[in-house]
PDB file of N, CA and C in Angstrom:
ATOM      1  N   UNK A   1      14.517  35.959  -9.528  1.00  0.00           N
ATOM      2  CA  UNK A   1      13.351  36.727  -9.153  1.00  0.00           C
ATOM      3  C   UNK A   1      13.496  37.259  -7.725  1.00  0.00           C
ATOM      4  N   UNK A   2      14.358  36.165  -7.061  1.00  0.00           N
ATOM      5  CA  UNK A   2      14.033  36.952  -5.405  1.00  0.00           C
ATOM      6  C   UNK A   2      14.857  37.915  -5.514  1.00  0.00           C
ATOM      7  N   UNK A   3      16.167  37.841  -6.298  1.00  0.00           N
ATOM      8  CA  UNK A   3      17.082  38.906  -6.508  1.00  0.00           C
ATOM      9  C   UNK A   3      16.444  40.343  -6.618  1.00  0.00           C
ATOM     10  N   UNK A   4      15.796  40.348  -7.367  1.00  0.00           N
ATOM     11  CA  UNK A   4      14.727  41.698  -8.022  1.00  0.00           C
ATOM     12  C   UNK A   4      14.094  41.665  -7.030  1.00  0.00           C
ATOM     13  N   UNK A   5      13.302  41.399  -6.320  1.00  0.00           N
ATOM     14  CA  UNK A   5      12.450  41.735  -4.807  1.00  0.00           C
ATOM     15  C   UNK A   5      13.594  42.440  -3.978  1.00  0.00           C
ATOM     16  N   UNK A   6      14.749  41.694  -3.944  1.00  0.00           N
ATOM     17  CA  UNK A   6      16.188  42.202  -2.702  1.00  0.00           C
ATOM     18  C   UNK A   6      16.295  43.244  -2.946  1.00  0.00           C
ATOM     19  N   UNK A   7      16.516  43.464  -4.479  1.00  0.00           N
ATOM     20  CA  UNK A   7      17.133  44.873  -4.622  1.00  0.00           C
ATOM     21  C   UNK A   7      16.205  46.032  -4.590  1.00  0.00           C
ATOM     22  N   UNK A   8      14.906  45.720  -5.055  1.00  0.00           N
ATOM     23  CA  UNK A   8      13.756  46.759  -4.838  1.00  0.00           C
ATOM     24  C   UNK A   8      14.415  47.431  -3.153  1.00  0.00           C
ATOM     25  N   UNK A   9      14.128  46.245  -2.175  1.00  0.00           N
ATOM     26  CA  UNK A   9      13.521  46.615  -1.132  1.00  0.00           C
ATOM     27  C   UNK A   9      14.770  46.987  -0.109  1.00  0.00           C
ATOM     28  N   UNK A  10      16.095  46.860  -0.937  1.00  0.00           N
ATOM     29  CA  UNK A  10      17.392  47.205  -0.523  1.00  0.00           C
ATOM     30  C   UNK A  10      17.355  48.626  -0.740  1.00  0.00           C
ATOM     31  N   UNK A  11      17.005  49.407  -2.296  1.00  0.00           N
ATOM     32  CA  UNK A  11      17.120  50.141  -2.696  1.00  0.00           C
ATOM     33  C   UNK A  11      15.816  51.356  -1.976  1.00  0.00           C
ATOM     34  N   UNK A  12      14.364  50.983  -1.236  1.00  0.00           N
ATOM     35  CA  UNK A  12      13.777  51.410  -0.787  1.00  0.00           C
ATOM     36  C   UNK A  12      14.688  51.892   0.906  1.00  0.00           C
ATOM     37  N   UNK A  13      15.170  51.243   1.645  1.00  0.00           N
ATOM     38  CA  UNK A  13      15.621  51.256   2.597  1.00  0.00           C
ATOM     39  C   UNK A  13      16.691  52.285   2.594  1.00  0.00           C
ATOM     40  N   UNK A  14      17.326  52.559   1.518  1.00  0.00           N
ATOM     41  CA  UNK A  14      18.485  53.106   1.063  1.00  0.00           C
ATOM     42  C   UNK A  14      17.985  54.778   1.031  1.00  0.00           C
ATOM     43  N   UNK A  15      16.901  54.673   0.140  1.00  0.00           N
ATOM     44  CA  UNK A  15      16.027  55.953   0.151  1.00  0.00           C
ATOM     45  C   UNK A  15      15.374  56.555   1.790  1.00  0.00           C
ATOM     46  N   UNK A  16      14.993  55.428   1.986  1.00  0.00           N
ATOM     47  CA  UNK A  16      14.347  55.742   3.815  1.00  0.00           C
ATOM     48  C   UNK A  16      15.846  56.456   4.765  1.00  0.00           C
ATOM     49  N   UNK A  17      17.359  55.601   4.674  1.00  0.00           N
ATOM     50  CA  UNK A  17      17.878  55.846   5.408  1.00  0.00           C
ATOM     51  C   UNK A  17      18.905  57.473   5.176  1.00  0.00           C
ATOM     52  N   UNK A  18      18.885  57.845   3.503  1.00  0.00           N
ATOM     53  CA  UNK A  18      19.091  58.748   3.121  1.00  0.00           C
ATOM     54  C   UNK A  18      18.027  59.420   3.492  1.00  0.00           C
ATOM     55  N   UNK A  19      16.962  59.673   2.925  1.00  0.00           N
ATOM     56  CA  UNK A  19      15.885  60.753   3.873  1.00  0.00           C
ATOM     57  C   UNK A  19      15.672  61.077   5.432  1.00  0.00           C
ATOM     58  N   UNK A  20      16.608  60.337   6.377  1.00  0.00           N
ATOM     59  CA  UNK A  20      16.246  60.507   7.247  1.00  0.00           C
ATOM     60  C   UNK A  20      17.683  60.931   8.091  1.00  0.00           C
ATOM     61  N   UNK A  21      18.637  60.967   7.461  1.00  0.00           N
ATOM     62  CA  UNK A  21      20.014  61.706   7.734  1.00  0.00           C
ATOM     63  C   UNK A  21      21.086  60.547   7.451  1.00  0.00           C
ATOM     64  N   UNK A  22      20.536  59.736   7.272  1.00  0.00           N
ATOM     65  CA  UNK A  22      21.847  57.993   7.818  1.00  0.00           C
ATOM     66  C   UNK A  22      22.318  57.412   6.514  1.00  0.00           C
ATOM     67  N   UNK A  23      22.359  58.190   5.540  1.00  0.00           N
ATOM     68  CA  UNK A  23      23.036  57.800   4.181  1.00  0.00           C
ATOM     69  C   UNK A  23      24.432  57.117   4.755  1.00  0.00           C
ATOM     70  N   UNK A  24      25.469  56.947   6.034  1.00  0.00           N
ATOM     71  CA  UNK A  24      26.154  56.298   6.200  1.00  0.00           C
ATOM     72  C   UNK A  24      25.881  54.444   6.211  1.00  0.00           C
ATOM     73  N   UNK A  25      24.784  54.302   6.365  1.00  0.00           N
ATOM     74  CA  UNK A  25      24.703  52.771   6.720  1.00  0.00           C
ATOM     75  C   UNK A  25      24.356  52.561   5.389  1.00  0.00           C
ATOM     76  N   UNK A  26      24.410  52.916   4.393  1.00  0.00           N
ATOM     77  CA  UNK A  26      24.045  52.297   3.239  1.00  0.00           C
ATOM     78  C   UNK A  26      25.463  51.705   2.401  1.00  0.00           C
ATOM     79  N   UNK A  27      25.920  52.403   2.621  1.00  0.00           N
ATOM     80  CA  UNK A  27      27.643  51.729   1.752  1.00  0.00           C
ATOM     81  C   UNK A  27      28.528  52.521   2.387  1.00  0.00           C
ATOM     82  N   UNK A  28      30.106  52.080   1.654  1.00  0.00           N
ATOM     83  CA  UNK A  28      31.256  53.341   2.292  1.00  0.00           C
ATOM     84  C   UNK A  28      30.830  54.241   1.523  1.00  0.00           C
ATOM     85  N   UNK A  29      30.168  54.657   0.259  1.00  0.00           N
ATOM     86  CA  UNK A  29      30.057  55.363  -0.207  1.00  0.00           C
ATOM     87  C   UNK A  29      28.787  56.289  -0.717  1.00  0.00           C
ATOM     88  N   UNK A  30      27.460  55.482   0.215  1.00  0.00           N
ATOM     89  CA  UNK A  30      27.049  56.419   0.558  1.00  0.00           C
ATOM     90  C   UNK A  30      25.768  56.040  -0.510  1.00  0.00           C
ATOM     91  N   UNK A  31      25.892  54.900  -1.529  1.00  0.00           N
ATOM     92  CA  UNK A  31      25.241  55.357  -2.419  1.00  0.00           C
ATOM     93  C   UNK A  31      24.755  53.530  -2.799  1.00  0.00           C
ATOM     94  N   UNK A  32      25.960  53.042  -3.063  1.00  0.00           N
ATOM     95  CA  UNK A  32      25.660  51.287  -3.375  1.00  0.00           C
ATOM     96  C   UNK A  32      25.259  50.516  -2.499  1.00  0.00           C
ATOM     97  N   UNK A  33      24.111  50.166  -2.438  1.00  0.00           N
ATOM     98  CA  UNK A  33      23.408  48.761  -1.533  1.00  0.00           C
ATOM     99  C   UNK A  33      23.915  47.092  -2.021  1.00  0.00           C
ATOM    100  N   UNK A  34      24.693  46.858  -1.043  1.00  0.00           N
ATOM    101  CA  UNK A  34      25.267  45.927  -1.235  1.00  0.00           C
ATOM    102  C   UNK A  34      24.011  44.362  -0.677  1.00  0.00           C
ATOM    103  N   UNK A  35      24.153  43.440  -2.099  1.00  0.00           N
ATOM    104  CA  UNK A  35      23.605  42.800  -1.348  1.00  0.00           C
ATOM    105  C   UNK A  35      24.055  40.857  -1.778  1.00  0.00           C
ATOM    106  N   UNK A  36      24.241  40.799  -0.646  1.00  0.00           N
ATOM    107  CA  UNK A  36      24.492  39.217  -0.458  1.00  0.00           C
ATOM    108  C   UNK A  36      23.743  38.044  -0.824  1.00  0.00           C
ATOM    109  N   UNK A  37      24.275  37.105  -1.637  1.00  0.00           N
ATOM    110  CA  UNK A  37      23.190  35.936  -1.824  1.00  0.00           C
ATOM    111  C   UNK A  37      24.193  34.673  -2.376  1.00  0.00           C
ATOM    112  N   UNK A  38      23.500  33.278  -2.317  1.00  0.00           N
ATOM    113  CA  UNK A  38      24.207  32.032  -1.866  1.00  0.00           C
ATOM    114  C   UNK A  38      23.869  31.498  -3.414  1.00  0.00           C
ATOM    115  N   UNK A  39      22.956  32.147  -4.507  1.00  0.00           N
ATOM    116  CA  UNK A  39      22.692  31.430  -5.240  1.00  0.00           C
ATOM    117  C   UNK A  39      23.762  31.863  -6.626  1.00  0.00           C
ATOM    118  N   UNK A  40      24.793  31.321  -6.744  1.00  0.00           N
ATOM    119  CA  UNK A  40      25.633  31.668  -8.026  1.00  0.00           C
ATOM    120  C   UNK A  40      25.271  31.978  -9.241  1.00  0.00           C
ATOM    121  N   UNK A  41      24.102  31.029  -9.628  1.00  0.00           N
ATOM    122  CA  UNK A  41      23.441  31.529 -11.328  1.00  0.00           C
ATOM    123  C   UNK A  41      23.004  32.605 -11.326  1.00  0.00           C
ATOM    124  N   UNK A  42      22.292  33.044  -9.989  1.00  0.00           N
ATOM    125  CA  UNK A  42      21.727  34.662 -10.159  1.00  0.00           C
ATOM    126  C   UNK A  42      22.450  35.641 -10.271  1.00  0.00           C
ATOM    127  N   UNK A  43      23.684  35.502  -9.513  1.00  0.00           N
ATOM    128  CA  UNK A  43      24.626  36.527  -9.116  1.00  0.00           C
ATOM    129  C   UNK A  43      25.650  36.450 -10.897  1.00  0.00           C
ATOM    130  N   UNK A  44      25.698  35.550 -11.389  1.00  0.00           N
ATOM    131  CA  UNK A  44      26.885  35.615 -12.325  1.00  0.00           C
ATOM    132  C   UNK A  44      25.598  35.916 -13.245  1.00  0.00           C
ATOM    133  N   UNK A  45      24.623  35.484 -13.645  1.00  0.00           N
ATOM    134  CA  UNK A  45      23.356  36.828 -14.445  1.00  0.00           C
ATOM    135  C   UNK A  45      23.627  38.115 -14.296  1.00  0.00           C
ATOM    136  N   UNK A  46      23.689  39.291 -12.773  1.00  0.00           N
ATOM    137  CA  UNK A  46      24.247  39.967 -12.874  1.00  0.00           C
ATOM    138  C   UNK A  46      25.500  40.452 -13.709  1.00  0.00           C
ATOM    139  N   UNK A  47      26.499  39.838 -13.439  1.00  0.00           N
ATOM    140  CA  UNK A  47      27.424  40.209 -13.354  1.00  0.00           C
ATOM    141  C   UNK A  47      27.910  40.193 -14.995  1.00  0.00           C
ATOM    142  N   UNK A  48      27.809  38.970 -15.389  1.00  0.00           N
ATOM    143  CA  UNK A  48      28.026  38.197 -16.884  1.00  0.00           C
ATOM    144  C   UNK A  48      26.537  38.019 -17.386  1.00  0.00           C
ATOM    145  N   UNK A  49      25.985  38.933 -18.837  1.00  0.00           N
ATOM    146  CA  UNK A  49      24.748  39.064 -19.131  1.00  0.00           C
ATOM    147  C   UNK A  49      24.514  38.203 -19.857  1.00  0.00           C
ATOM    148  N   UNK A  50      23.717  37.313 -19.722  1.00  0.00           N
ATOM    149  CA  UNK A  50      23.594  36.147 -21.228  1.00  0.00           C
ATOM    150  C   UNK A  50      22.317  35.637 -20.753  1.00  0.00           C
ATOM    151  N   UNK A  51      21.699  35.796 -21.681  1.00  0.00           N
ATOM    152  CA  UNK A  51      20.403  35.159 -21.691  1.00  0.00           C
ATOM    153  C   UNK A  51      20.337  33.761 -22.478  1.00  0.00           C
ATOM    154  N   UNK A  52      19.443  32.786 -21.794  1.00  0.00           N
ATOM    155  CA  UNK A  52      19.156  31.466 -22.747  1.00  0.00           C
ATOM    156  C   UNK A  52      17.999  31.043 -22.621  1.00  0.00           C
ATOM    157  N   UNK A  53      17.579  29.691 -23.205  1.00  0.00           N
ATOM    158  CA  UNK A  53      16.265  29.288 -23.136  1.00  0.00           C
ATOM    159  C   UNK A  53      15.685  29.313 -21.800  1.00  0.00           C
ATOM    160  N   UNK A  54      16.819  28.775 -20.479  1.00  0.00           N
ATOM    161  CA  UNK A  54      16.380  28.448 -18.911  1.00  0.00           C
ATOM    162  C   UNK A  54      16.678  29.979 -18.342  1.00  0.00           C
ATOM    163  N   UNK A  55      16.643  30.890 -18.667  1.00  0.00           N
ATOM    164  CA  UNK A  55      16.304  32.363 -18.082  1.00  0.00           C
ATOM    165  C   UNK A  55      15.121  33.676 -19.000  1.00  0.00           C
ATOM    166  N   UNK A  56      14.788  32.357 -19.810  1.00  0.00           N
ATOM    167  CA  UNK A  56      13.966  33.759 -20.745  1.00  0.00           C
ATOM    168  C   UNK A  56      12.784  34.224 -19.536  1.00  0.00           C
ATOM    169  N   UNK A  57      12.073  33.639 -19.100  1.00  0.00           N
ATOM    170  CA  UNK A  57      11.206  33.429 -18.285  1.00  0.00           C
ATOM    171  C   UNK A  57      11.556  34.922 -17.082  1.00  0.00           C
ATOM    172  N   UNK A  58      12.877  35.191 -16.849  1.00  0.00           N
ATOM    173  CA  UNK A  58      13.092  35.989 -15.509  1.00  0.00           C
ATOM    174  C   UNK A  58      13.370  37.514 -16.688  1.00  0.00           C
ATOM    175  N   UNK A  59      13.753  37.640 -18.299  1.00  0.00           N
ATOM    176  CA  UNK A  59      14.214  38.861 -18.434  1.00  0.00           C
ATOM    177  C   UNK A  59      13.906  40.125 -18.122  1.00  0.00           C
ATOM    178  N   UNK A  60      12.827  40.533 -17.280  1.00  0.00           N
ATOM    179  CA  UNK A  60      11.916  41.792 -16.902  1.00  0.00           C
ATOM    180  C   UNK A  60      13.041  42.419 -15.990  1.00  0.00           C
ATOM    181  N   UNK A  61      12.813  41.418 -14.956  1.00  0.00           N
ATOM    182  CA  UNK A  61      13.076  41.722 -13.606  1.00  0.00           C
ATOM    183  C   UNK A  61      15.258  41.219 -13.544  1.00  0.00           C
ATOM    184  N   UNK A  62      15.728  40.337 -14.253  1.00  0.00           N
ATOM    185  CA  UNK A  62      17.206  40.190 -14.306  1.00  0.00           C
ATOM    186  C   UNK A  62      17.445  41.908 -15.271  1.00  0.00           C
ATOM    187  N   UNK A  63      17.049  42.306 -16.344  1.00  0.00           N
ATOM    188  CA  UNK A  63      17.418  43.280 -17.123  1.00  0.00           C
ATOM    189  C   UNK A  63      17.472  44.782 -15.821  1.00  0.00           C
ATOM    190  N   UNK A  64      16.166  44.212 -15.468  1.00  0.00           N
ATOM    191  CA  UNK A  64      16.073  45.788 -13.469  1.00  0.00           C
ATOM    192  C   UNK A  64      17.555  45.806 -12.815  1.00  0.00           C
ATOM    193  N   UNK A  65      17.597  44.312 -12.917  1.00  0.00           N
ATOM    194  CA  UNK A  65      18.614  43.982 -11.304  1.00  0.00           C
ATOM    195  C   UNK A  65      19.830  44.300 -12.275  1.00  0.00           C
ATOM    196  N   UNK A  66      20.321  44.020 -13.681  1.00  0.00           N
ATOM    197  CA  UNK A  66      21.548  43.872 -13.767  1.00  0.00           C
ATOM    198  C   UNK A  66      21.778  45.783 -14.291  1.00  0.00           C
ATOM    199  N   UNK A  67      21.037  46.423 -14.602  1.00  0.00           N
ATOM    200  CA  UNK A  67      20.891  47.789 -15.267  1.00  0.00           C
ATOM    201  C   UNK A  67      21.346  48.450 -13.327  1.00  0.00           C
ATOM    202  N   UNK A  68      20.535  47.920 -12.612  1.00  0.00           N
ATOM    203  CA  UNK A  68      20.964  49.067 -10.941  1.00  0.00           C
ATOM    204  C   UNK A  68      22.470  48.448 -10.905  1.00  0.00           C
ATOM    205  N   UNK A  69      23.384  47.088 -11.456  1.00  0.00           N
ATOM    206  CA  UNK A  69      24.040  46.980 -10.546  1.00  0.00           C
ATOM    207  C   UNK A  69      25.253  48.271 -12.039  1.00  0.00           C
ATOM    208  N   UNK A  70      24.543  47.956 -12.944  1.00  0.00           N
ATOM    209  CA  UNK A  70      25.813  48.798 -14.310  1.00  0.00           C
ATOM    210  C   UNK A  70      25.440  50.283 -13.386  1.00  0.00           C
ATOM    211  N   UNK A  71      24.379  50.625 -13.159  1.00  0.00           N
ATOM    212  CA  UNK A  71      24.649  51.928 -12.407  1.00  0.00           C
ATOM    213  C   UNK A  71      24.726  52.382 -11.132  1.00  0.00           C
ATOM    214  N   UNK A  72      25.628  51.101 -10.636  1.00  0.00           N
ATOM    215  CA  UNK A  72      26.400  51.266  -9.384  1.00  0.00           C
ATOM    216  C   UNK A  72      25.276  51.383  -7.985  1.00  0.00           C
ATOM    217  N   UNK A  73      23.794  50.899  -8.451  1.00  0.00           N
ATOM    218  CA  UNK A  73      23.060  51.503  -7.086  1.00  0.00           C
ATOM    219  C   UNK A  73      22.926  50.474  -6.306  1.00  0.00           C
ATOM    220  N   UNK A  74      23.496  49.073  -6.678  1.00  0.00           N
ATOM    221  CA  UNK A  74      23.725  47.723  -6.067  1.00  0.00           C
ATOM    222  C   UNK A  74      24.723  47.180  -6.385  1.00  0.00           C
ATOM    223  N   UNK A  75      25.908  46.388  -5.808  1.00  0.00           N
ATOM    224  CA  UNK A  75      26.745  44.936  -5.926  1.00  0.00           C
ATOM    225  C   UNK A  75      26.254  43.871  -5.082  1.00  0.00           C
ATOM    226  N   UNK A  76      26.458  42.644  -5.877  1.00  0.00           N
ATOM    227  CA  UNK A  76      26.039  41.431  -5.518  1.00  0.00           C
ATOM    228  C   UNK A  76      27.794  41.041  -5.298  1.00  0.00           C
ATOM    229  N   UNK A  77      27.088  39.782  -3.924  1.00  0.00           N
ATOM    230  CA  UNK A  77      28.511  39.364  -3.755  1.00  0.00           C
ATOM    231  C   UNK A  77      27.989  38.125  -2.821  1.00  0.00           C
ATOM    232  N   UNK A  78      29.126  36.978  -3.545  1.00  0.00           N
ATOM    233  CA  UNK A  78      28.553  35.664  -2.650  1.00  0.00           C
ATOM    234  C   UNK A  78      28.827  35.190  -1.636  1.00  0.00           C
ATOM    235  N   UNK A  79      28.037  34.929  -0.928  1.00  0.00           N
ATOM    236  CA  UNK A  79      28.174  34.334   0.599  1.00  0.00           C
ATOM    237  C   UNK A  79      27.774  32.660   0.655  1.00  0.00           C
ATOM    238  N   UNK A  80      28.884  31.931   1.075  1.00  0.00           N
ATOM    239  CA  UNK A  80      28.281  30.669   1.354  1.00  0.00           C
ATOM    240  C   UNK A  80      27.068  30.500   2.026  1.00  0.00           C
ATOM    241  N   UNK A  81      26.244  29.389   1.700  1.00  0.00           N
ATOM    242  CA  UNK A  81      24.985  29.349   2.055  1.00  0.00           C
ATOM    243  C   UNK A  81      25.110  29.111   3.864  1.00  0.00           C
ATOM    244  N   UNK A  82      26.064  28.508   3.772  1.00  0.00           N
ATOM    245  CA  UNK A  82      26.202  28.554   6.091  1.00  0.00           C
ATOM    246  C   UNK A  82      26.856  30.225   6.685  1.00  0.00           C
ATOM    247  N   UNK A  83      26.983  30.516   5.853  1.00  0.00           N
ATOM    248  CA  UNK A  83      27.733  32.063   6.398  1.00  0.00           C
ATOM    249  C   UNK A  83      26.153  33.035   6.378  1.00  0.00           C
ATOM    250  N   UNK A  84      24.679  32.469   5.514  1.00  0.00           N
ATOM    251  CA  UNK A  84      23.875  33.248   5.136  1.00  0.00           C
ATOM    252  C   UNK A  84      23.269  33.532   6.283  1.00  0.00           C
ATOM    253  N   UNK A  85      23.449  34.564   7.112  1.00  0.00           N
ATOM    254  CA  UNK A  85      23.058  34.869   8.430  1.00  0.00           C
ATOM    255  C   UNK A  85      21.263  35.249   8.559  1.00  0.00           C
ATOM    256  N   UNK A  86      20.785  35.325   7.482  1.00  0.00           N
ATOM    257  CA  UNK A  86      18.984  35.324   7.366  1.00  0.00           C
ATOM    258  C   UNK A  86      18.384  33.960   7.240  1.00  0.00           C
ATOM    259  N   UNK A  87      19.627  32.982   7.390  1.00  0.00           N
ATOM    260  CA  UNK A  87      18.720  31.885   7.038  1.00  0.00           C
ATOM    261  C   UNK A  87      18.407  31.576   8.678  1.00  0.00           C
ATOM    262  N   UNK A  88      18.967  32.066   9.373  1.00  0.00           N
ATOM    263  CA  UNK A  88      19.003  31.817  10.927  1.00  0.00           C
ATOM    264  C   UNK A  88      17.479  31.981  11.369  1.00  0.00           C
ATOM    265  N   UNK A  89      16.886  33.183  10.653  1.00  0.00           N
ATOM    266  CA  UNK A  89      15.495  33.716  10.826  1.00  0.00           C
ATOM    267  C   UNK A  89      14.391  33.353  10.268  1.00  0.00           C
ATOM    268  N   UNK A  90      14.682  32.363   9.038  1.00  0.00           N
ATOM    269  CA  UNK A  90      13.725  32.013   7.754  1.00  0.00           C
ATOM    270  C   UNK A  90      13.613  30.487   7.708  1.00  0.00           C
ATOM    271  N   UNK A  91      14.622  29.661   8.033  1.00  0.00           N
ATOM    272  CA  UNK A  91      14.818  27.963   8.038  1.00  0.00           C
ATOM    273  C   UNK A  91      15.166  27.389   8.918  1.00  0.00           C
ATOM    274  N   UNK A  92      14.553  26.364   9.159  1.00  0.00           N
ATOM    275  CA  UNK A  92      14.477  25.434  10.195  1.00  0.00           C
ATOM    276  C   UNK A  92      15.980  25.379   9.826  1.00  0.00           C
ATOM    277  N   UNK A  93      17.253  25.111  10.932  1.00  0.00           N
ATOM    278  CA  UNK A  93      18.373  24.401  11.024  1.00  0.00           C
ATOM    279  C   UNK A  93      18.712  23.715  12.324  1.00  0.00           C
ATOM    280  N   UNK A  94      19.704  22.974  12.192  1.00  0.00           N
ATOM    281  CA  UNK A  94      20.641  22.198  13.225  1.00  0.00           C
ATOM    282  C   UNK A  94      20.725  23.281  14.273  1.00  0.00           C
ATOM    283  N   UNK A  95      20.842  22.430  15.667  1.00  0.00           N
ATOM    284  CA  UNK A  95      21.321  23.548  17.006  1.00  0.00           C
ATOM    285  C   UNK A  95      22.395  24.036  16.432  1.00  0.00           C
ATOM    286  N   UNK A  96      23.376  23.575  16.258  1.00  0.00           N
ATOM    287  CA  UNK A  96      25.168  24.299  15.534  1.00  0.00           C
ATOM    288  C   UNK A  96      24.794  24.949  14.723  1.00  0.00           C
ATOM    289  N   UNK A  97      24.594  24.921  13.438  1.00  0.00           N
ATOM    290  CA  UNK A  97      23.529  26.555  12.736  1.00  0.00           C
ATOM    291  C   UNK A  97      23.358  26.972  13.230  1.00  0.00           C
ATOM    292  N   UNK A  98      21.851  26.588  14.356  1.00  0.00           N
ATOM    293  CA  UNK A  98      21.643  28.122  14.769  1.00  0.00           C
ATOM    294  C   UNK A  98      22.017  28.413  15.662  1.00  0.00           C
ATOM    295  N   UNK A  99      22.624  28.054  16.559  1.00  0.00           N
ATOM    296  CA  UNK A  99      23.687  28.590  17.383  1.00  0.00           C
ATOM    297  C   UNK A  99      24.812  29.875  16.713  1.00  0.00           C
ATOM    298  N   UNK A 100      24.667  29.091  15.828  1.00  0.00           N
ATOM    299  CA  UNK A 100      26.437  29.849  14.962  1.00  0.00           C
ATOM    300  C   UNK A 100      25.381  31.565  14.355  1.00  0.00           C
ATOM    301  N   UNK A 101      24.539  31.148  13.793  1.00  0.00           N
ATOM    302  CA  UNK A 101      23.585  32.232  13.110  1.00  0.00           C
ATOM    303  C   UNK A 101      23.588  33.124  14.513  1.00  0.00           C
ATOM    304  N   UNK A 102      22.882  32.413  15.789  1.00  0.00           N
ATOM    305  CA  UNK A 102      22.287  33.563  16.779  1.00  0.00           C
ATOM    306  C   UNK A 102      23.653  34.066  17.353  1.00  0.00           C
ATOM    307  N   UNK A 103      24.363  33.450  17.544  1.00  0.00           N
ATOM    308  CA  UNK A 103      26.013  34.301  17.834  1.00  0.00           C
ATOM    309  C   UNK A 103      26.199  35.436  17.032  1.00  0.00           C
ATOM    310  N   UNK A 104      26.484  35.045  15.750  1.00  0.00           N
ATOM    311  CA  UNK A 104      26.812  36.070  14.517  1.00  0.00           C
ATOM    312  C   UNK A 104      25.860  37.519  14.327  1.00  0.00           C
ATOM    313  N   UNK A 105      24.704  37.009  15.005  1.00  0.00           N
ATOM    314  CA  UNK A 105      23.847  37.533  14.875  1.00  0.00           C
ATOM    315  C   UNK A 105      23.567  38.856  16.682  1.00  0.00           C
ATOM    316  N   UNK A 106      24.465  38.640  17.059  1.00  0.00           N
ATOM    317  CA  UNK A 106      24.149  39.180  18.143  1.00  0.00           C
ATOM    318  C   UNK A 106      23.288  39.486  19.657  1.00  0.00           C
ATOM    319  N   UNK A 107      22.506  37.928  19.008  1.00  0.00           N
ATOM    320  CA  UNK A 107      21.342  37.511  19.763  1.00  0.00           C
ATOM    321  C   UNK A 107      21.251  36.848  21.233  1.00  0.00           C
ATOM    322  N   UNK A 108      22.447  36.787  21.726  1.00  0.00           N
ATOM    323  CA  UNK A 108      23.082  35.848  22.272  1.00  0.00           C
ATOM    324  C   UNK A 108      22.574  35.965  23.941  1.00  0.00           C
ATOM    325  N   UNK A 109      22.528  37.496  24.355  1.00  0.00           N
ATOM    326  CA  UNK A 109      22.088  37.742  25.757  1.00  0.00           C
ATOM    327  C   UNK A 109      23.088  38.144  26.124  1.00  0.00           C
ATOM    328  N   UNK A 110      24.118  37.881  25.647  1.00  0.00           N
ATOM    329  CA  UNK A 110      25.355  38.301  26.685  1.00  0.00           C
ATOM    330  C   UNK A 110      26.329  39.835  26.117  1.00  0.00           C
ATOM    331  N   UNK A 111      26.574  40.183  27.284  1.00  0.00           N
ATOM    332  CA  UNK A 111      26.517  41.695  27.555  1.00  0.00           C
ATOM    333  C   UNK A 111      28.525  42.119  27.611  1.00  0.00           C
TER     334      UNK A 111
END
């Protein structure tokens, strides 16, 4: 489900940055919103379609997400959950997390 929220609001941004001249920051190509996530069952839903009893519940919104990625207007791709650089902004972590997050992240102060 959060997948389908990502990609909505990936795919809104995509539209904003194309309407406004910057279709470069959206992909190399201008067109696919790439988007990152730590949770494997969602991402291999994408990717590999199979529905069962423990996903009937999501088919609305997995059938949205996996139909944008068959027409190329999203790829999913996994990121270890310590590499997930939003968790820096969203979850309490360890100083070393977030240290490592606000580095990665550019937050750092230093010039």
């Amino acid at each position: 489900m959060a997948l389908s929220t990502t990609a909505k609001k990936g795919l809104w941004i995509a539209q904003f940055l194309e309407g406004i001249g910057y279709s470069k920051y959206i992909s190399e190509n201008k067109h696919t919103v790439k988007i990152y996530g730590d949770n494997t069952a969602s991402l291999t839903l994408v990717e590999e379609p199979q529905l069962n009893d423990r996903s009937k519940h999501i088919d609305i919104a997995y059938h949205h997400v996996r139909d944008l990625a068959e027409k190329n207007r999203i790829s999913v791709s996994y990121t270890p959950t310590r590499e997930m650089l939003s968790d820096g902004l969203t979850k309490p972590l360890s100083r070393v997390l977030f240290e490592y997050h606000r580095e990665e992240m550019g937050l750092t102060g230093k010039r």
